[in-house]
Protein backbone atom coordinates (compact mmCIF):
# COMPACT_ATOMS: atom_id res chain seq x y z
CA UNK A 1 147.32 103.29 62.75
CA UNK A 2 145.68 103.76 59.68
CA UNK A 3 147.43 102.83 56.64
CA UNK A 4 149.13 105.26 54.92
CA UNK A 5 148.93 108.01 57.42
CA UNK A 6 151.67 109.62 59.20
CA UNK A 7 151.80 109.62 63.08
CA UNK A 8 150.66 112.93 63.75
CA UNK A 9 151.40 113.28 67.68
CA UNK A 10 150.00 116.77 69.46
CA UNK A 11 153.01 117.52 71.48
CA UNK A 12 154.47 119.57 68.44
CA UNK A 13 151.65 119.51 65.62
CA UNK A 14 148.56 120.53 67.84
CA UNK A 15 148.00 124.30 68.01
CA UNK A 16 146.30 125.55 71.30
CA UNK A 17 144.02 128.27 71.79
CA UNK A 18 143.48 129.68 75.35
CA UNK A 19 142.59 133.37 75.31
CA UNK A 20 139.10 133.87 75.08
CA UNK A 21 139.29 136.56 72.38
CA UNK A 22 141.14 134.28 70.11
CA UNK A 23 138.98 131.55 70.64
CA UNK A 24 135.91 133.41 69.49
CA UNK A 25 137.70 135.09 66.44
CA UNK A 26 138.34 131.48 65.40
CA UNK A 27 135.19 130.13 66.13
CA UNK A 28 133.90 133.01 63.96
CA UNK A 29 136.31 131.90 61.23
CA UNK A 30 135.20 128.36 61.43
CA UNK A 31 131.90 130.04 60.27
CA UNK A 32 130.37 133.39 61.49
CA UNK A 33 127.23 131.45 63.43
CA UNK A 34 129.92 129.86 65.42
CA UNK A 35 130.15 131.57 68.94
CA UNK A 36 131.30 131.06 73.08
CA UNK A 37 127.78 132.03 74.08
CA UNK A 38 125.92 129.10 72.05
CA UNK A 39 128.24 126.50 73.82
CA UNK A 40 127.77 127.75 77.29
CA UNK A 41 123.91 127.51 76.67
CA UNK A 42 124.71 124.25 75.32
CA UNK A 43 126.77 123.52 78.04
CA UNK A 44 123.96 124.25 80.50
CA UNK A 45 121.20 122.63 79.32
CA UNK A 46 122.94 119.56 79.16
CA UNK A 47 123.86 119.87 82.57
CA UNK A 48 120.18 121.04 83.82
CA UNK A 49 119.18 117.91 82.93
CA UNK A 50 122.03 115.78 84.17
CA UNK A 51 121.15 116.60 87.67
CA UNK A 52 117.71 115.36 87.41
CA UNK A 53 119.17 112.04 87.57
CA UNK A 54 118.44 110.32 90.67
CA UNK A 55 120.06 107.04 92.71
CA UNK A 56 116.76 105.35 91.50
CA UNK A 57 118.41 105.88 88.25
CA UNK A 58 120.97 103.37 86.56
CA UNK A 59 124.20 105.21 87.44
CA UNK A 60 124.86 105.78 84.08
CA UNK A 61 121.93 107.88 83.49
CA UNK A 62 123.48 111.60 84.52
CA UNK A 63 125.91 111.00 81.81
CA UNK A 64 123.32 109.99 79.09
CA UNK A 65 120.51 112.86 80.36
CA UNK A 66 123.82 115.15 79.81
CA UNK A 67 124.43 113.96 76.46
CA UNK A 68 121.47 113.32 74.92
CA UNK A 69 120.00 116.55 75.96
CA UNK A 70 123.28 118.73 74.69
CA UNK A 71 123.02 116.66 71.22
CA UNK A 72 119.09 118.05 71.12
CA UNK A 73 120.63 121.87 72.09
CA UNK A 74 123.65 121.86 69.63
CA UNK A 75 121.58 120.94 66.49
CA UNK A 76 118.24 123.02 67.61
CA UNK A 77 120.24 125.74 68.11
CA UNK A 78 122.52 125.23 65.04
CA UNK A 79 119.94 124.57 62.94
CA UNK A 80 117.92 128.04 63.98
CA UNK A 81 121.63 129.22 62.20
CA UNK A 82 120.74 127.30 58.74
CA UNK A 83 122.46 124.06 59.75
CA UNK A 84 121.65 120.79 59.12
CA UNK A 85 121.68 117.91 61.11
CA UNK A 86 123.11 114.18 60.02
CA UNK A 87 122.39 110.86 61.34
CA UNK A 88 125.39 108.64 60.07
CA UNK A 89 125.01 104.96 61.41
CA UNK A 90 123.47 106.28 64.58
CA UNK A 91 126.20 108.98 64.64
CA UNK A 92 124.19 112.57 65.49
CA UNK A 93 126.43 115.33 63.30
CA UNK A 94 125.10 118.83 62.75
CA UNK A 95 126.99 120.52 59.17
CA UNK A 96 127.37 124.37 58.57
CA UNK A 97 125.23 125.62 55.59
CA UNK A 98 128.06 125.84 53.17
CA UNK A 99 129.03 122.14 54.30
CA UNK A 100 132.77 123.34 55.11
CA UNK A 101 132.41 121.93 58.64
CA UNK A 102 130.77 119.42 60.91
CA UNK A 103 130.12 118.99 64.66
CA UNK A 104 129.82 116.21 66.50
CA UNK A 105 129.57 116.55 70.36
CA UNK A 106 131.27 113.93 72.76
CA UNK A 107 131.88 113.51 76.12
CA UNK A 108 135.36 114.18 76.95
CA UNK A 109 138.29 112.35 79.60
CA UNK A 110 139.58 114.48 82.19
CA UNK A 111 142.17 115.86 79.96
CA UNK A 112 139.20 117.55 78.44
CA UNK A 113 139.67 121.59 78.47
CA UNK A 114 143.70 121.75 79.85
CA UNK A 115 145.93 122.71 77.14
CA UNK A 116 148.82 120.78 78.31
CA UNK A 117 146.55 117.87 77.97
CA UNK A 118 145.78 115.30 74.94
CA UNK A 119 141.92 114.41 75.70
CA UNK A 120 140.02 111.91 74.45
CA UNK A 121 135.99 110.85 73.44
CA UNK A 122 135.15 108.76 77.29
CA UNK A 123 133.26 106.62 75.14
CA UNK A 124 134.55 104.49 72.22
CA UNK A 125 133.18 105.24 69.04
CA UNK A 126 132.72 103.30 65.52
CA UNK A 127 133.56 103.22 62.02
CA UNK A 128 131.79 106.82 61.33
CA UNK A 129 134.20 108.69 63.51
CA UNK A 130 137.21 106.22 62.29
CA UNK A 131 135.94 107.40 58.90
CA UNK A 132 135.98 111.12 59.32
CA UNK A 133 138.57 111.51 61.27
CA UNK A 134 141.05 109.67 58.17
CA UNK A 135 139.01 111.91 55.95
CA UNK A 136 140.55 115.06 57.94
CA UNK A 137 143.98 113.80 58.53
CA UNK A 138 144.14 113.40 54.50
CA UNK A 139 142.39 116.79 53.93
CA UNK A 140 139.44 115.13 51.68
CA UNK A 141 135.73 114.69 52.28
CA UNK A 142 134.14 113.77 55.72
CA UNK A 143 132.16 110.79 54.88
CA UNK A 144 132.23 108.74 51.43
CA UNK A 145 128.92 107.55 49.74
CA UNK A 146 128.50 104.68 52.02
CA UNK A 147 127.51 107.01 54.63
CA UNK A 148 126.31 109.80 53.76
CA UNK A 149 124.14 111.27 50.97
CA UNK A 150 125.12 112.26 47.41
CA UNK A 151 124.72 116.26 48.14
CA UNK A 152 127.39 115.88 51.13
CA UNK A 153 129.36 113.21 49.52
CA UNK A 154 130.00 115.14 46.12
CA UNK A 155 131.50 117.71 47.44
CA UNK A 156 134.96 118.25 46.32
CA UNK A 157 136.35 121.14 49.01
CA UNK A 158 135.54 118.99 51.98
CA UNK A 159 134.27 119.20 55.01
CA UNK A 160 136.33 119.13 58.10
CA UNK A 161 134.85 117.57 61.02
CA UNK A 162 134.93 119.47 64.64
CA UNK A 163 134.87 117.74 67.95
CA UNK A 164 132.67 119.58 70.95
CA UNK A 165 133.89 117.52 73.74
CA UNK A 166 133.19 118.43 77.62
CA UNK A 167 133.98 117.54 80.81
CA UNK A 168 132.05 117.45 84.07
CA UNK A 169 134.38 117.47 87.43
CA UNK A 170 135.24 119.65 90.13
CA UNK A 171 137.46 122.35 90.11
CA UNK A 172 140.24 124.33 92.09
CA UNK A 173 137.95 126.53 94.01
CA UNK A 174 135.84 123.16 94.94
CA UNK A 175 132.80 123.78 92.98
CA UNK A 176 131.56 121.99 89.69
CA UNK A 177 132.85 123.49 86.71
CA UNK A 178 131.89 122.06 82.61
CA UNK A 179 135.26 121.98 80.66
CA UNK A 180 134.30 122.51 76.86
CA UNK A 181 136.99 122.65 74.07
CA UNK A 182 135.94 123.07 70.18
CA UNK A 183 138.93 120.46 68.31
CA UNK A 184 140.02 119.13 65.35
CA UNK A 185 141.08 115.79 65.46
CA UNK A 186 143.32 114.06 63.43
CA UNK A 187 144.48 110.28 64.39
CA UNK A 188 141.85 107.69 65.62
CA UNK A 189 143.40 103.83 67.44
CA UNK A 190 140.78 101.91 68.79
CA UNK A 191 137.82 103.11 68.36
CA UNK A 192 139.44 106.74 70.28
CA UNK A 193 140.73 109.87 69.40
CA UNK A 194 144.35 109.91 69.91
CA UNK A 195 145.82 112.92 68.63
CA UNK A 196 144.65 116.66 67.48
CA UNK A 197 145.49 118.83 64.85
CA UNK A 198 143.85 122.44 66.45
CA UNK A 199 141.53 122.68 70.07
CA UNK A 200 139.84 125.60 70.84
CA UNK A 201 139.43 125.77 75.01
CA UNK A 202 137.11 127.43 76.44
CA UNK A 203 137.20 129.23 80.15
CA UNK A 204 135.79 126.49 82.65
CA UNK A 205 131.76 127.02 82.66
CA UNK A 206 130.05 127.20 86.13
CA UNK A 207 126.66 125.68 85.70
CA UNK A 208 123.73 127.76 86.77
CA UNK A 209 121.42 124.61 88.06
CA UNK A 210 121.55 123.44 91.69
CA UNK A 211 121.49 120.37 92.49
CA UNK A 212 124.45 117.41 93.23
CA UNK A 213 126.45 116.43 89.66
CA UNK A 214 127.90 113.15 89.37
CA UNK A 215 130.87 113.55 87.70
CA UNK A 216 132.26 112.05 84.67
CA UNK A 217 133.53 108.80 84.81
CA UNK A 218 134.16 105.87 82.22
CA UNK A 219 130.98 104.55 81.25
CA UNK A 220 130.14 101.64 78.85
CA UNK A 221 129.93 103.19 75.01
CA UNK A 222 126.76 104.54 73.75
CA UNK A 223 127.00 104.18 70.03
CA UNK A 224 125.77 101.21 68.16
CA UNK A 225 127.91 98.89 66.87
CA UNK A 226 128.53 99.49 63.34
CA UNK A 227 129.16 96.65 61.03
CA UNK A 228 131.53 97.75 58.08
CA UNK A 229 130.33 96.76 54.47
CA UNK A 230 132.01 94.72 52.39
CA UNK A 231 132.69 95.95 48.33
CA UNK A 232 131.15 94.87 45.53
């Protein structure tokens, strides 16, 4: 726990949203470039190029090809909106044009995309995420000026950072489905996300490539290690 926050646990504090109407209204709120279609295509391509992965590859490689490749859609796409990317200590973040919010994509647990559940980034993360997610639980800026530049940093509204996790796995009817949610997170132990203040779901995305899908399971983290600075 960080020091000086208050527990904030989702069973009572974390609003869901289910219905696909109300999810896109909010998305739209967040900021009008915001919409369902972008992260099924984001979705997709992501997953087009997970299944190229082959047993001559490492076995972690449909999980990176699906990550990497989603990271390259979200900001392309985002920034054919007016939004700009951010590479924080090897941290890949794309912000709105007015800099109110911030979206980082992550591979989610299998909790991902069920609103009874509490998900949670598959791989651990460093002191970037640690950082913005206290900056959101305290309603201040995302990122101070030791990581970040002066334009962001200066800002005295804030900017709120979103989480777009997914989930590959199969679902009820036996097929492979993507499970995406849109969430704000708000308590970070251990280098996770522990607790959310809002998640937007979306309905479970059936990918259009053919091909077998490993699904997701715990892999070893991809960010760097990030050494925190000392002050002077």
């Amino acid at each position: 726990m960080l020091p000086g926050i208050p527990d904030l646990r989702p069973s009572s504090l974390c609003t869901v949203s289910v219905d696909p109407d109300a999810v896109a209204a909010r998305l739209s709120e967040l900021h009008p470039t915001l919409d369902m279609a972008l992260l099924r295509e984001v979705s997709e391509h992501g997953y087009r190029r997970r299944i190229e992965a082959t047993d001559m590859h490492s076995t972690t490689a449909a999980g990176s090809f699906h990550w990497h490749e989603s990271v390259f859609a979200l900001r392309m796409m985002l920034s054919e909106r007016g939004w700009k990317k951010e590479d924080l200590k090897n941290c890949p973040f794309i912000v709105s044009p007015d800099r109110t919010i911030a979206l980082c994509l992550m591979t989610g647990d299998s909790e991902t995309g069920w609103p009874q559940g509490n998900p949670s980034n598959q791989a651990q993360k460093g002191a970037v995420l640690e950082t913005a997610v206290a900056k959101n639980q305290q309603q201040l800026k995302l990122f101070d000026a030791k990581y970040v530049s002066t334009e962001l940093s200066n800002r005295q509204e804030g900017t709120q950072l979103w989480v777009v996790l997914y989930h590959v796995t199969v679902g009820t009817s036996g097929n492979t489905e993507i499970r995406v949610e849109v969430s704000l997170p708000s308590e970070f132990e251990k280098k996770r996300i522990v607790a959310w203040r809002e998640r937007l779901i979306l309905a479970p995305i059936a990918p259009d490539g053919d091909g077998v899908a490993q699904h997701d399971l715990p892999t070893a983290p991809i960010d760097v290690p990030v050494e925190r600075r000392t002050g002077t």
